[in-house]
C-alpha atoms as a PDB file:
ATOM      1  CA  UNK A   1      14.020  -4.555  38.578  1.00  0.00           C
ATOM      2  CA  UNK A   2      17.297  -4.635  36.828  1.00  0.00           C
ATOM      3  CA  UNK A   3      20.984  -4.808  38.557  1.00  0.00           C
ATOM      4  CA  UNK A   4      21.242  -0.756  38.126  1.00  0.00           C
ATOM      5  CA  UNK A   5      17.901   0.110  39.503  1.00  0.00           C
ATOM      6  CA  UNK A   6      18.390  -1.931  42.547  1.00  0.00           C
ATOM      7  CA  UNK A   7      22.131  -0.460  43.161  1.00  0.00           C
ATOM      8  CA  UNK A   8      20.282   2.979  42.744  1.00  0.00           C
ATOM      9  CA  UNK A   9      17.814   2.201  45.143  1.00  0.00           C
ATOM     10  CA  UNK A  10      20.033   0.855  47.672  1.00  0.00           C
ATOM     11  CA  UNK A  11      22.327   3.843  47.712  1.00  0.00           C
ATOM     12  CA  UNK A  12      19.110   6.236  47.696  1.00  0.00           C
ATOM     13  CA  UNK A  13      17.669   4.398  51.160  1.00  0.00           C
ATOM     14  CA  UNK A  14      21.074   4.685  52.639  1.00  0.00           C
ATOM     15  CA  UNK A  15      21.156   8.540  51.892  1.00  0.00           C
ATOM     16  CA  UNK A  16      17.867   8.826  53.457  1.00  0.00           C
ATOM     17  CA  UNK A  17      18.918   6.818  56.640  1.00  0.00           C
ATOM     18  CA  UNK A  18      22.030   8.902  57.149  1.00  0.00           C
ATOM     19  CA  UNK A  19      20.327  11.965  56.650  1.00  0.00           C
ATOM     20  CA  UNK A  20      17.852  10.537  59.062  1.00  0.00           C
ATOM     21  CA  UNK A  21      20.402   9.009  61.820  1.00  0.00           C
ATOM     22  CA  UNK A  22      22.227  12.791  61.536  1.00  0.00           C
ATOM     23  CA  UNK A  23      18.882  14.556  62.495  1.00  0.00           C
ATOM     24  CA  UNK A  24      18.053  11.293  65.057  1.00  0.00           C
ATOM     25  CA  UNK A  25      21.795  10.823  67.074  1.00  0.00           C
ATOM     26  CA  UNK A  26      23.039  14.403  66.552  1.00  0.00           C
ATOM     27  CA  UNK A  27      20.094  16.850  65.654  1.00  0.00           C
ATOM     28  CA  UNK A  28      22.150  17.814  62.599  1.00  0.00           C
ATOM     29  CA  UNK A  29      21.181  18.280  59.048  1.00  0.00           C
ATOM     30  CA  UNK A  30      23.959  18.240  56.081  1.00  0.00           C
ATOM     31  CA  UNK A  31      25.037  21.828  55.084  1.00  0.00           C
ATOM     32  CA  UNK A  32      25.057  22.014  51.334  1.00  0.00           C
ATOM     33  CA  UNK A  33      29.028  21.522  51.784  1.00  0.00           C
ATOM     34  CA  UNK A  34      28.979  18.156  53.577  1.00  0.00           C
ATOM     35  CA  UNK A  35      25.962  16.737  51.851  1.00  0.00           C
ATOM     36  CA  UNK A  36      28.307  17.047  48.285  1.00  0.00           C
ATOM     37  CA  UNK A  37      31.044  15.366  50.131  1.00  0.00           C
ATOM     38  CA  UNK A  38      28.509  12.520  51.876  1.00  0.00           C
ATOM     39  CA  UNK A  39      26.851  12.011  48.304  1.00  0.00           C
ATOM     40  CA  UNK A  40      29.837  12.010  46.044  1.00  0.00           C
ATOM     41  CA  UNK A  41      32.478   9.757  48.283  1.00  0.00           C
ATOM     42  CA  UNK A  42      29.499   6.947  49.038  1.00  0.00           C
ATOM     43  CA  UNK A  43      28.255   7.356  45.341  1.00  0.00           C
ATOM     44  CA  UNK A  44      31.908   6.625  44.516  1.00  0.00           C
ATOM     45  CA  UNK A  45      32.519   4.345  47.366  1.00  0.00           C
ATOM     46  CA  UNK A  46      29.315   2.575  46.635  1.00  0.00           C
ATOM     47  CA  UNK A  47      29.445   2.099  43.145  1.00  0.00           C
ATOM     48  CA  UNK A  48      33.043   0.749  43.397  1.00  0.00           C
ATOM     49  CA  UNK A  49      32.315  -2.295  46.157  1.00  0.00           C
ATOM     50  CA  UNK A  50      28.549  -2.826  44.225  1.00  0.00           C
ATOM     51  CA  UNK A  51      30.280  -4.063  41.018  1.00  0.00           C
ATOM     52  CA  UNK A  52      33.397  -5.571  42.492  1.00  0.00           C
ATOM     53  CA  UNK A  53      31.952  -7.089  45.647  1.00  0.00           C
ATOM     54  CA  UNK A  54      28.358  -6.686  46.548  1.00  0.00           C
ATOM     55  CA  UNK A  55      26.890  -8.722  43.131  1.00  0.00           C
ATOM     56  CA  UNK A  56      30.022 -11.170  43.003  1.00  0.00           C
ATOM     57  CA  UNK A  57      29.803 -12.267  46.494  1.00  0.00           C
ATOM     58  CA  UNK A  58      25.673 -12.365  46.311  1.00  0.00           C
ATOM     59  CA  UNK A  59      26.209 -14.379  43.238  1.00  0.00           C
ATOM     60  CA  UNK A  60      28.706 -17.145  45.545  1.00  0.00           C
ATOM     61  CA  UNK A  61      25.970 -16.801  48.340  1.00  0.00           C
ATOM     62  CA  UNK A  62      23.324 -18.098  45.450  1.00  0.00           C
ATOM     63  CA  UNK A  63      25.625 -20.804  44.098  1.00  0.00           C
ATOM     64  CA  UNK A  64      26.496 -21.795  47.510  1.00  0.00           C
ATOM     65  CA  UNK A  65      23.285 -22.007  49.042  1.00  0.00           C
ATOM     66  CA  UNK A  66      21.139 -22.473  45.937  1.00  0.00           C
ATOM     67  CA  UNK A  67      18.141 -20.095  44.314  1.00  0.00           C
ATOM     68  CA  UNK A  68      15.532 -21.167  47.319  1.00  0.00           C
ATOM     69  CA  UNK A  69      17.777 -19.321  50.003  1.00  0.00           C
ATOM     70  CA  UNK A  70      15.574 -17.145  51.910  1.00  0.00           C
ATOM     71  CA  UNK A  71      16.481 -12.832  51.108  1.00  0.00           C
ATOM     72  CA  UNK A  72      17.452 -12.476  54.492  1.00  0.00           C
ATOM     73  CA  UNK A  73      20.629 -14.449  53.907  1.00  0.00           C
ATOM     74  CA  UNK A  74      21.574 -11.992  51.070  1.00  0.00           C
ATOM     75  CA  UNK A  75      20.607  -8.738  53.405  1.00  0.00           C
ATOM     76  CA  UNK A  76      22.746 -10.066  55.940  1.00  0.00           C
ATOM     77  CA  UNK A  77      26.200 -11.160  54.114  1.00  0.00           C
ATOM     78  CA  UNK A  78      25.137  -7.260  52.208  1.00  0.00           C
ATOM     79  CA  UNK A  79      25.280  -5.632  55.182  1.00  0.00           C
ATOM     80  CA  UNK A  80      28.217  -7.361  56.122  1.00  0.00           C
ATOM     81  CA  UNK A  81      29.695  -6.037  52.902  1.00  0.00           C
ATOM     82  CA  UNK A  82      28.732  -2.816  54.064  1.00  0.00           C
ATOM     83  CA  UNK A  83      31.886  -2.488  56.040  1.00  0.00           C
ATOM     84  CA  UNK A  84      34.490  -2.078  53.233  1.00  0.00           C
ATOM     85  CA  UNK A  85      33.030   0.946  51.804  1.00  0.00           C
ATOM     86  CA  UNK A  86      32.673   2.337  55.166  1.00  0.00           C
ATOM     87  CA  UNK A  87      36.540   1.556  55.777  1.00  0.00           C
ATOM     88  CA  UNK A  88      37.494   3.011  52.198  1.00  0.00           C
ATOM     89  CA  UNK A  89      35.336   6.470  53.653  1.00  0.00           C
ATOM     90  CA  UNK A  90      36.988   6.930  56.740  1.00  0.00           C
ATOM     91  CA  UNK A  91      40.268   6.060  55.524  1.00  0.00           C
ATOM     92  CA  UNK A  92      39.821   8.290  53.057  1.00  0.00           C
ATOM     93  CA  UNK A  93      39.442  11.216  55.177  1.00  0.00           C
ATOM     94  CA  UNK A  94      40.910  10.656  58.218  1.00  0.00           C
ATOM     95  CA  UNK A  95      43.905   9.380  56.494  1.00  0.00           C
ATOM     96  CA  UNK A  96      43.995   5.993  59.156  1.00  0.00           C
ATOM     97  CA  UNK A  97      42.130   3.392  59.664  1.00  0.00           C
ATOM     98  CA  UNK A  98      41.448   4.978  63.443  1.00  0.00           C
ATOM     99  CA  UNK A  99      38.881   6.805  61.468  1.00  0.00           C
ATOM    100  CA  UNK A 100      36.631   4.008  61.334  1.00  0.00           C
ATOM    101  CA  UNK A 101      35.725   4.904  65.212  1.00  0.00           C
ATOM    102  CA  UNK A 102      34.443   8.207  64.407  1.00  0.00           C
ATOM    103  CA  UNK A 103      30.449   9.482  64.736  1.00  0.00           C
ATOM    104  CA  UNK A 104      31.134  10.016  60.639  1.00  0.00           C
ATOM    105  CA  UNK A 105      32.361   6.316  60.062  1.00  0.00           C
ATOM    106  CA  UNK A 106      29.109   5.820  61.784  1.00  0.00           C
ATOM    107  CA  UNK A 107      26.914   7.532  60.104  1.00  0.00           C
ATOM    108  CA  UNK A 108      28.263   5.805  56.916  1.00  0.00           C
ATOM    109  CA  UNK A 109      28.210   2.307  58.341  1.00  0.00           C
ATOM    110  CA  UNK A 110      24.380   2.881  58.810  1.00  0.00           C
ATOM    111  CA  UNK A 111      24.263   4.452  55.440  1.00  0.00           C
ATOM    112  CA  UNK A 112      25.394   1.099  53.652  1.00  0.00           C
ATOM    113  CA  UNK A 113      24.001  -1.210  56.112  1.00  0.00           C
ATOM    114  CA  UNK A 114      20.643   0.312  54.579  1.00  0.00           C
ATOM    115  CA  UNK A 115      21.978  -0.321  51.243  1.00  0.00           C
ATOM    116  CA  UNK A 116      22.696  -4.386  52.460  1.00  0.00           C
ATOM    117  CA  UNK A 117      19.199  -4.569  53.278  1.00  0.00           C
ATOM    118  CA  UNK A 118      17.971  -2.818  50.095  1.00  0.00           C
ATOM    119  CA  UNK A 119      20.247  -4.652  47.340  1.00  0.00           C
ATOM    120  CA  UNK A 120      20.188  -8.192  50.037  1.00  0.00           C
ATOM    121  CA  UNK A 121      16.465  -7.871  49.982  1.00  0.00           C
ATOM    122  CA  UNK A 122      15.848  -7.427  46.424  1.00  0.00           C
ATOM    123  CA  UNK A 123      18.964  -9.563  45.220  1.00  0.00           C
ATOM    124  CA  UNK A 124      16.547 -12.617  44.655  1.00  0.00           C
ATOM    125  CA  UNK A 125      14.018 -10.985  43.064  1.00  0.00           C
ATOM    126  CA  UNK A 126      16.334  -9.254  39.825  1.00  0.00           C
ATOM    127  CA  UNK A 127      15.220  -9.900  36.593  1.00  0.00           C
ATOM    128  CA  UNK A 128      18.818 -10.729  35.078  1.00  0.00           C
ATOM    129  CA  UNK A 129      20.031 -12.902  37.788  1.00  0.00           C
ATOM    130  CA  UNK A 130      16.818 -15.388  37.559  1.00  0.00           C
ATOM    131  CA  UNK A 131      18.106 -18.670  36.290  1.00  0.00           C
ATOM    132  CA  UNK A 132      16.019 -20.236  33.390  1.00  0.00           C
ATOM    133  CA  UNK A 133      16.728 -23.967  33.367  1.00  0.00           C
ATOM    134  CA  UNK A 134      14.514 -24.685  30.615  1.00  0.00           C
END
């Protein structure tokens, strides 16, 4: 799995769990309106804190703790991360940071805690970031 396929995997599960915690919590499903908005601000949201935070900070985590840290270290401090994009989301639309104690900011705080424990999870395992000491 390369670094793309496991971002788009990541933000895929965390669609599908806030689709799922809508229906679950609030026994709501996305009109076609809100489902644009939910899937074009995390895509952006996402893709912003995956390059600039997610893969940097995993890649301290590994040089830090070394290649034989157990996955559930990098799910963990990925979930963690999760919180920033959340933040930038609410902010975003309720135009304060108060936003971030909405049923929305919510929603989107399970969204990317899903995508922590997809990208933490499979962090060890990518192809390009395997170290070769040959």
């Amino acid at each position: 799995m390369t670094v793309l396929q496991l971002g788009l995997a990541g933000w895929i599960a965390g669609i599908v769990a806030y689709v799922g915690a809508l229906a679950l919590l609030y026994g709501e499903w996305l009109s076609r309106g809100d489902a644009g908005a939910v899937l074009l601000s995390s895509l952006v949201a996402f893709a912003l804190c995956y390059w600039l935070l997610y893969l940097p900070v995993l890649r301290l985590v590994r040089r830090g703790l070394g290649s034989s840290a157990p996955a559930w270290v990098f799910a963990l401090v990925a979930c963690a991360i999760g919180l920033v994009p959340t933040a930038l989301i609410a902010r975003f639309y309720s135009g304060s940071w108060k936003g971030l104690a909405t049923p929305e900011a919510g929603l989107f705080f399970i969204l990317f805690a899903v995508v922590g424990l997809v990208v933490g999870l499979g962090f060890p395992f990518l192809r390009s970031e395997r170290r070769t000491d040959a």
